[in-house]
Protein backbone atom coordinates (compact mmCIF):
# COMPACT_ATOMS: atom_id res chain seq x y z
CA UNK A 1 -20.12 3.87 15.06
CA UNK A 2 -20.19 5.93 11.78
CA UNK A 3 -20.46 6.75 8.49
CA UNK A 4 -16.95 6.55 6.74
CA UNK A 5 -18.46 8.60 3.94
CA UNK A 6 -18.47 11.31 6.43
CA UNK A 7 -14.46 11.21 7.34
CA UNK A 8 -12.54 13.87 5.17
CA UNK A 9 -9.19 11.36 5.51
CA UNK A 10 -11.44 8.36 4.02
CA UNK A 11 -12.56 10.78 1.36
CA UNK A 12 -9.03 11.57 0.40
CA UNK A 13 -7.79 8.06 0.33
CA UNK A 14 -10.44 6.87 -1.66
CA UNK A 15 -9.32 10.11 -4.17
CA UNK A 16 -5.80 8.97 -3.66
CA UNK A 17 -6.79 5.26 -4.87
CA UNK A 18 -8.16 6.54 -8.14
CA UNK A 19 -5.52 8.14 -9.00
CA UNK A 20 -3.18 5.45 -8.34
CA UNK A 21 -5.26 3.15 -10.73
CA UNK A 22 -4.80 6.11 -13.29
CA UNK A 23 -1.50 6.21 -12.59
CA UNK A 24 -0.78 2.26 -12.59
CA UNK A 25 -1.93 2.09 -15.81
CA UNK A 26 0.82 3.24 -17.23
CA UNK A 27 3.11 1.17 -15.58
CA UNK A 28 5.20 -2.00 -17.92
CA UNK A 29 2.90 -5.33 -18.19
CA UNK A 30 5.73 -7.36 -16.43
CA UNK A 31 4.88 -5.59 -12.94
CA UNK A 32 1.51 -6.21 -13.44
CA UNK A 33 1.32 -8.78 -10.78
CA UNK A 34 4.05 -7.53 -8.64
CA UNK A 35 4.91 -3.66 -8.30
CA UNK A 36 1.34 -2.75 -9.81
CA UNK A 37 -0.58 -5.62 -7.83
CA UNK A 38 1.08 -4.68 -4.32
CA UNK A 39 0.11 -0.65 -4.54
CA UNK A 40 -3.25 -1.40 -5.91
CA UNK A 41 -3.91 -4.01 -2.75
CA UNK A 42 -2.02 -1.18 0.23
CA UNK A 43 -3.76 1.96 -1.66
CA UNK A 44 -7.11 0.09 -1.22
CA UNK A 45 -6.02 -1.01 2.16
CA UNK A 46 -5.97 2.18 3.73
CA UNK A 47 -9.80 3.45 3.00
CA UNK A 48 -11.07 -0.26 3.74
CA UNK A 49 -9.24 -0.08 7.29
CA UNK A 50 -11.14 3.50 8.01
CA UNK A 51 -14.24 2.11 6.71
CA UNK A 52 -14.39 -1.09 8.79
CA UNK A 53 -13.22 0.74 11.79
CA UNK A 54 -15.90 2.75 11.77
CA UNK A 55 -18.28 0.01 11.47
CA UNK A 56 -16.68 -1.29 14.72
CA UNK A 57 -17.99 -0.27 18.51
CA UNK A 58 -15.43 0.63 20.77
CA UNK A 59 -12.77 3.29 19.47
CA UNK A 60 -10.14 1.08 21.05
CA UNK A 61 -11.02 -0.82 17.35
CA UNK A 62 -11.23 2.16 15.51
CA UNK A 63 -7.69 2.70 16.47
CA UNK A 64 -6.82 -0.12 15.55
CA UNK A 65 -7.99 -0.26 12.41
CA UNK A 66 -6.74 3.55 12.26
CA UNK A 67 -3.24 2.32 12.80
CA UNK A 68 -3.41 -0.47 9.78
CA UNK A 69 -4.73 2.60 7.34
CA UNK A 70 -1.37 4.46 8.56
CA UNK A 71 0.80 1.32 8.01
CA UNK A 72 -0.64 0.74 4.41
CA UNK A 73 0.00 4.83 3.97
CA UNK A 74 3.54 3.79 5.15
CA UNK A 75 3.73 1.04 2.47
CA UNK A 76 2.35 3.03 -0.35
CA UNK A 77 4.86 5.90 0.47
CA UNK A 78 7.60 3.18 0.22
CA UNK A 79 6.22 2.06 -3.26
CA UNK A 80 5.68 5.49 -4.56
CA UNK A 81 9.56 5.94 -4.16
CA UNK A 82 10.56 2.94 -5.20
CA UNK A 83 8.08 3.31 -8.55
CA UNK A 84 10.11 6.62 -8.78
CA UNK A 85 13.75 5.47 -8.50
CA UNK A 86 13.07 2.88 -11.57
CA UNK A 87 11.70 5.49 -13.50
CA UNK A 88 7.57 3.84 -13.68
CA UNK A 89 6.94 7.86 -12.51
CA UNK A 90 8.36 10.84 -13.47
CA UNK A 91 8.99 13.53 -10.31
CA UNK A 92 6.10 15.52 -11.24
CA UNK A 93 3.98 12.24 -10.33
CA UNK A 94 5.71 11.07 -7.44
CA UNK A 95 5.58 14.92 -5.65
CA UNK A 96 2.33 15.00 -5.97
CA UNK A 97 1.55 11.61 -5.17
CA UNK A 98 3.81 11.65 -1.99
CA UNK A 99 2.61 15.21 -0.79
CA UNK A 100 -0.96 13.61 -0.88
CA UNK A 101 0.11 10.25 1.00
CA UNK A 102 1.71 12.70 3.53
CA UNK A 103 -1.39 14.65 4.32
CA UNK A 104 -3.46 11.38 4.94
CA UNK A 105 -0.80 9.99 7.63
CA UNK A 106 -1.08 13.02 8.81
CA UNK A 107 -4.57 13.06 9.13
CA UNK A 108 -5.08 9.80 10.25
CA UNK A 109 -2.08 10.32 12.72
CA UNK A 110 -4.46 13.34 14.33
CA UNK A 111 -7.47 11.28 14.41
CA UNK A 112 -5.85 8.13 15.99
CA UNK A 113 -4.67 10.72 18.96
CA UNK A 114 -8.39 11.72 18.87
CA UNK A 115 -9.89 8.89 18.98
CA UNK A 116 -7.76 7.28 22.02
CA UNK A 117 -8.65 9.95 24.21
């Protein structure tokens, strides 16, 4: 067991979430409780999954956990683009957004292989 605080890749997907809020906040009221609602829940998704994994005791859980952070990544990717192609974010946005998404998967991608050792 440990402290999430401690984990660079929580630290970045808690910095990631922030911004998405920012970002959200510009999107139309109608996709307030659909487009808006559904990257808000998988953005928060992925630092809650590292920080209750950690709070678990066997790193068989932590993996687990590890690999639900790296699906919501997945899903948050998939919204980013799709936010993108209806024109919610310019491509200034989205590249930055999406090169930030891409370094958490990888990270968590290196510390699931870590942590299964």
């Amino acid at each position: 067991m440990q402290n999430y605080k401690d984990l660079l890749v929580w630290a970045k997907a808690h910095e990631l979430t922030l911004k998405l809020y920012k970002t959200l906040a510009t999107y139309p009221k109608e996709e307030t409780y659909s487009l808006v609602s559904q990257l808000k829940r998988a953005s928060i998704s992925i630092a809650t999954n590292i920080a209750e994994g950690t709070g678990r005791f066997s790193q068989k859980d932590l993996a687990h956990f590890l690999q639900m952070a790296l699906g919501s990544c997945h899903e948050v990717e998939y919204l980013l683009l799709l936010s993108k192609d209806l024109d919610f974010i310019n491509k200034d946005i989205y590249s930055t957004l999406e090169k930030e998404i891409n370094e958490i998967k990888a990270m968590l991608i290196s510390l699931i292989k870590k942590v299964r050792l």
